[in-house]
N, C-alpha and C. Protein backbone atom coordinates (compact mmCIF):
# COMPACT_ATOMS: atom_id res chain seq x y z
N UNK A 1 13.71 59.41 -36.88
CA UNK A 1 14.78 60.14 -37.52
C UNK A 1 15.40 61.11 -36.52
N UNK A 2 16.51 61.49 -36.53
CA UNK A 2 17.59 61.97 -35.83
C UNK A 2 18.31 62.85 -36.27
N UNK A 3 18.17 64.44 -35.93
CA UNK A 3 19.10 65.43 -36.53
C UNK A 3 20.38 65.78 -35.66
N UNK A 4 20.59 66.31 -36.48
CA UNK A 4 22.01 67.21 -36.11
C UNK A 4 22.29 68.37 -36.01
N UNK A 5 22.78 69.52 -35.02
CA UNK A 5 23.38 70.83 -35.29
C UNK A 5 24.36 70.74 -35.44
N UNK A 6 25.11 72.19 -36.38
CA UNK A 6 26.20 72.10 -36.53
C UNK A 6 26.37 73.88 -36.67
N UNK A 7 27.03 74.36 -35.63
CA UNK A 7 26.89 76.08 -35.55
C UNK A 7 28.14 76.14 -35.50
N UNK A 8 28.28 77.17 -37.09
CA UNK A 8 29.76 77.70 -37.38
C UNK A 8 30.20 78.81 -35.82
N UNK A 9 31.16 78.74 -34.76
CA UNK A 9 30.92 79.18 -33.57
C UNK A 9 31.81 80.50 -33.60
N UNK A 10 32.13 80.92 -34.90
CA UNK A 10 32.98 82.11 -34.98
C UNK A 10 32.13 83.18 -35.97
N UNK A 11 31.36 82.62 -36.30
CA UNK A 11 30.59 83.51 -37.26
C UNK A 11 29.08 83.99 -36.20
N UNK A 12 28.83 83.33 -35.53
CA UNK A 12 27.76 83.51 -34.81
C UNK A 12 27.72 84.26 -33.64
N UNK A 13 26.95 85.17 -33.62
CA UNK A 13 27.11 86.70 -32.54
C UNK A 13 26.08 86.59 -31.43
N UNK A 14 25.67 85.17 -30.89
CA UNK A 14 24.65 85.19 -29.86
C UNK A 14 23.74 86.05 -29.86
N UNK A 15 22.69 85.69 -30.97
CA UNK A 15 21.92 86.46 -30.88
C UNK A 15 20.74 86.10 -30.12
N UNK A 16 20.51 84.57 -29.93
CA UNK A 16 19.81 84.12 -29.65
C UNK A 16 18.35 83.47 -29.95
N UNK A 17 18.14 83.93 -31.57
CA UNK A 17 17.09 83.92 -31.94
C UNK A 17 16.68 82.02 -32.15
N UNK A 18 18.04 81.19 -32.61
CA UNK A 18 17.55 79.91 -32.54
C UNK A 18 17.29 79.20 -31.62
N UNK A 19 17.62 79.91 -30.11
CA UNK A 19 17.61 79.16 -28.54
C UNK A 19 16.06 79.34 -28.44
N UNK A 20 15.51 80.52 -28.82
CA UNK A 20 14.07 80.75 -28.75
C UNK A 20 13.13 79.86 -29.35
N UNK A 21 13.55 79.93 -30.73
CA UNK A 21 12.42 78.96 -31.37
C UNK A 21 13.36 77.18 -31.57
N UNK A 22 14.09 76.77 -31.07
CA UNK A 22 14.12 75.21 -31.25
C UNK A 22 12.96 74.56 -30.07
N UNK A 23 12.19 73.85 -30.35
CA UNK A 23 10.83 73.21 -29.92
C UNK A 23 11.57 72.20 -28.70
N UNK A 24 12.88 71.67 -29.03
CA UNK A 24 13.45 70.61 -27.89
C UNK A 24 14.35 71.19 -26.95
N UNK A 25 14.51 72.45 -27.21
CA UNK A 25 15.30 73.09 -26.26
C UNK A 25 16.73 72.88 -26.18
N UNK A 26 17.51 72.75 -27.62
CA UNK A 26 18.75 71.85 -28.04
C UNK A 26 19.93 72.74 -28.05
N UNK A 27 19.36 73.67 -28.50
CA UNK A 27 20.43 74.70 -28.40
C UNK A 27 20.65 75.66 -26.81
N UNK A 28 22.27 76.34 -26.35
CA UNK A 28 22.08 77.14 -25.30
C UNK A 28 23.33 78.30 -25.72
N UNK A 29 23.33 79.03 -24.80
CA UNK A 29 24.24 79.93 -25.09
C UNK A 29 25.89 79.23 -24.20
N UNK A 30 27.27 79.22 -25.48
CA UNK A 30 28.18 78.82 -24.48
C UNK A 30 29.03 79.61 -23.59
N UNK A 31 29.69 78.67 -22.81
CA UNK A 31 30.27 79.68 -21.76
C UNK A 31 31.37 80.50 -22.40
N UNK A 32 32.02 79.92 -23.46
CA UNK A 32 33.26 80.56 -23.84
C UNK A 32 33.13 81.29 -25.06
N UNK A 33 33.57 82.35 -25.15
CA UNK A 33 33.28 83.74 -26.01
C UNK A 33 34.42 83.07 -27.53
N UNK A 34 33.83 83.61 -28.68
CA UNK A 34 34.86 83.33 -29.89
C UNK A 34 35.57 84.32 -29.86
N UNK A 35 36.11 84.37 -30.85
CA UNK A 35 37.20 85.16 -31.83
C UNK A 35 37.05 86.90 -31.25
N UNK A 36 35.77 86.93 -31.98
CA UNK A 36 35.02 88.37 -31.80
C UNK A 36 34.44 88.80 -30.87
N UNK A 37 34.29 88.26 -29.56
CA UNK A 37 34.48 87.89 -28.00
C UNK A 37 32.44 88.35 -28.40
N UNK A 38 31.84 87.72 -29.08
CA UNK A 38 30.57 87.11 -28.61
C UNK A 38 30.44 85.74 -27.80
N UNK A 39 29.42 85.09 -27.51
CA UNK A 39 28.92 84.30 -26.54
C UNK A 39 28.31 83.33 -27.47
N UNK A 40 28.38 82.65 -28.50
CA UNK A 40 27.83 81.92 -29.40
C UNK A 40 26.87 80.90 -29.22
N UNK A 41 26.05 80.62 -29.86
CA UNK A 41 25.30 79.38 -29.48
C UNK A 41 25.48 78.29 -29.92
N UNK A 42 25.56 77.03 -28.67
CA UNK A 42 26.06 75.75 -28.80
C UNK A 42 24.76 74.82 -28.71
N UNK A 43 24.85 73.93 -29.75
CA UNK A 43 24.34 72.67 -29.67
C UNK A 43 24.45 71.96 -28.75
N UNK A 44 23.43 70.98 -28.12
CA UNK A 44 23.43 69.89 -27.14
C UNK A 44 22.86 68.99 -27.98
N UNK A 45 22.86 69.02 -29.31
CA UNK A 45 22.37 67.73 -29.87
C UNK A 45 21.40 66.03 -29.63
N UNK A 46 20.58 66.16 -28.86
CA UNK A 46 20.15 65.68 -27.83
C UNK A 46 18.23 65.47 -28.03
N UNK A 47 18.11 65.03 -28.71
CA UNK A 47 16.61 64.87 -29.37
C UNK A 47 16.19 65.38 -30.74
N UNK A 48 17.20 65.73 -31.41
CA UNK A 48 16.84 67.18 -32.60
C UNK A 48 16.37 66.08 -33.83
N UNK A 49 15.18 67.12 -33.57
CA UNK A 49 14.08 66.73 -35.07
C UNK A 49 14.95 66.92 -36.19
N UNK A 50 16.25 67.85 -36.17
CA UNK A 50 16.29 68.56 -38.07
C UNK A 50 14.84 69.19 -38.54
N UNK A 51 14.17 70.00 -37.52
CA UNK A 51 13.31 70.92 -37.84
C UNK A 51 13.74 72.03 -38.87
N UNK A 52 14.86 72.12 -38.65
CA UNK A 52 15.26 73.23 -39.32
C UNK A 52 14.88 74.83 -38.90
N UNK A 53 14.34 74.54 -37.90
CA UNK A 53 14.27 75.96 -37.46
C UNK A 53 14.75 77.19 -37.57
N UNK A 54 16.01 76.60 -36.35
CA UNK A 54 16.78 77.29 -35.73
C UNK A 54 17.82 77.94 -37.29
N UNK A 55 18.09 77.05 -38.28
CA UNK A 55 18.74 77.58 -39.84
C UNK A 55 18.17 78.81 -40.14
N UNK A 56 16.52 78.20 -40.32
CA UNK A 56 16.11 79.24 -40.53
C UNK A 56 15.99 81.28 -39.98
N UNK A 57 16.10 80.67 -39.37
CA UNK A 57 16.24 82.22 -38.53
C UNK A 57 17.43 82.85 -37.91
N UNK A 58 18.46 82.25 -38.14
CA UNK A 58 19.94 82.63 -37.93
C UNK A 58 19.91 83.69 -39.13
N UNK A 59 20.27 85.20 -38.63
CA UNK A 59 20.59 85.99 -39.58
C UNK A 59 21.80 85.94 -39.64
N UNK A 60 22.74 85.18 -39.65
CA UNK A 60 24.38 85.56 -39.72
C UNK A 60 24.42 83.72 -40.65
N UNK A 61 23.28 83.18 -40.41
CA UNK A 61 23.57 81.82 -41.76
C UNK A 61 24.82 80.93 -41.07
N UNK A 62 24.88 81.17 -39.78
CA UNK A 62 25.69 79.94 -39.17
C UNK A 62 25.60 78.95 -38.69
N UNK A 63 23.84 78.47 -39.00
CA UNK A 63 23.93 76.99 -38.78
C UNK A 63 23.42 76.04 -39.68
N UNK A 64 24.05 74.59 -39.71
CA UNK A 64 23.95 73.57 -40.70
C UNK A 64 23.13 73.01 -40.11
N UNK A 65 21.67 72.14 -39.95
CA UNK A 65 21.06 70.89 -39.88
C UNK A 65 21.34 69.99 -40.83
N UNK A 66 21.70 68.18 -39.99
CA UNK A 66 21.93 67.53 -40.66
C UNK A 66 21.03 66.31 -40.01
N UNK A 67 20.49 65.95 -41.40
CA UNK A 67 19.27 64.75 -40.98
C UNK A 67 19.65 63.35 -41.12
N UNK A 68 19.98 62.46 -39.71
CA UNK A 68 20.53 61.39 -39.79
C UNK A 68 18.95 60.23 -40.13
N UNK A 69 18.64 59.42 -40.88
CA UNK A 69 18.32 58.74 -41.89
C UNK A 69 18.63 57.35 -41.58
N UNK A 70 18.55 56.29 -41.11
CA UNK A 70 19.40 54.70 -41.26
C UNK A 70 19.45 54.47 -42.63
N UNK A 71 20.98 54.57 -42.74
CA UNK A 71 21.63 54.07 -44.39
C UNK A 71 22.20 55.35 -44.92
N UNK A 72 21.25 56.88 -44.50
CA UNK A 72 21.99 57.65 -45.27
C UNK A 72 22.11 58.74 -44.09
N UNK A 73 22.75 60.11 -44.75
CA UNK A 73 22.44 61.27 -43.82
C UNK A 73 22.15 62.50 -45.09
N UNK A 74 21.46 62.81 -45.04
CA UNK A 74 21.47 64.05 -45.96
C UNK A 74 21.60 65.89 -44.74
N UNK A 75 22.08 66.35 -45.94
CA UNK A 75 21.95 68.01 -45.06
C UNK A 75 20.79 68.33 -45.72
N UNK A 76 19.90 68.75 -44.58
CA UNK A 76 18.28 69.55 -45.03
C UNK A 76 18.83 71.22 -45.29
N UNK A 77 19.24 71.81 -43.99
CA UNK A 77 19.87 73.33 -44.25
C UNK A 77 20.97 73.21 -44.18
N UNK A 78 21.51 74.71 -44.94
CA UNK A 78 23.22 74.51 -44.96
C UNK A 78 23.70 75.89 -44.76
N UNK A 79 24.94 76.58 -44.64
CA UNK A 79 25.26 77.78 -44.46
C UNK A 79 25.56 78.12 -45.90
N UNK A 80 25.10 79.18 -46.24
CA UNK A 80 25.60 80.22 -47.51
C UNK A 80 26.81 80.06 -47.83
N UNK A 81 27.22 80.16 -49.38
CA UNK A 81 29.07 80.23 -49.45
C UNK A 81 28.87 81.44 -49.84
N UNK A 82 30.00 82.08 -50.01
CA UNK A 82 30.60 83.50 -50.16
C UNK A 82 30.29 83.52 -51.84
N UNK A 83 30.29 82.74 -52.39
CA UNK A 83 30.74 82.33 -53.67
C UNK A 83 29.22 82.46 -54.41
N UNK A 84 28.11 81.87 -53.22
CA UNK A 84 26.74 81.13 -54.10
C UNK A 84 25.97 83.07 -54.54
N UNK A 85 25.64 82.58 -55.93
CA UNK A 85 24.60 83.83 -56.19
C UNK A 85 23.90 84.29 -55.66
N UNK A 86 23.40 85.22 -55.82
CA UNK A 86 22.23 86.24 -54.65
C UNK A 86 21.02 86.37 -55.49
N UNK A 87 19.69 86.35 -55.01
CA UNK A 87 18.60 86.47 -55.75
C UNK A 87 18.81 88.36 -55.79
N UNK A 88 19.25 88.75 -55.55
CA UNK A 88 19.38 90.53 -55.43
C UNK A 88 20.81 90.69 -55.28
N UNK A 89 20.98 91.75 -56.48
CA UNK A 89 22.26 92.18 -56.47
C UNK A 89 22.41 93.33 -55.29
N UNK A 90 23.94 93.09 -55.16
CA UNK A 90 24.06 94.10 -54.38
C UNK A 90 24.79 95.59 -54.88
N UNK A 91 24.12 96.52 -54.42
CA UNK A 91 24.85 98.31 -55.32
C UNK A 91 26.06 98.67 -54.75
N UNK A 92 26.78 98.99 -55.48
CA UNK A 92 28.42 99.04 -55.35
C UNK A 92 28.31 100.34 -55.24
């Protein structure tokens, strides 16, 4: 089986925390700065389990794993919508 990254590259502030823990070494930091002139981290897509790691530990929720499957593809992690409920409200 065969995953996929997919890093929203304007929402993501190089933090670096998924370059650390991906096990294949898939992710790097890119050369060209976004929007908000961070340094974002880019996929090299290039052996990826769809560990899900790297989802996991993105505090800014900007990356998708997608698990390629023969016949299907499902998304294992996904980024937050603006929209989806919160297990904790937030105080106004």
């Amino acid at each position: 089986m065969a995953g996929k990254i997919v890093i929203d590259m304007e929402r993501c502030k190089g933090c670096g925390l998924c370059i650390t823990v991906c096990p294949r070494k898939n992710i790097a930091v890119s050369s060209e700065s976004n929007k908000s002139g961070y340094f974002p981290a880019q996929a090299k897509n290039v052996g990826c389990t769809a560990c899900t790691q790297c989802a996991i530990v993105c505090p800014e929720g900007s990356i998708e794993v997608i698990l390629e499957e023969p016949q299907r593809m499902r998304i294992v992690a996904t980024v937050a919508k603006k929209d989806t409920p919160h297990l904790v409200e937030e105080k106004r």
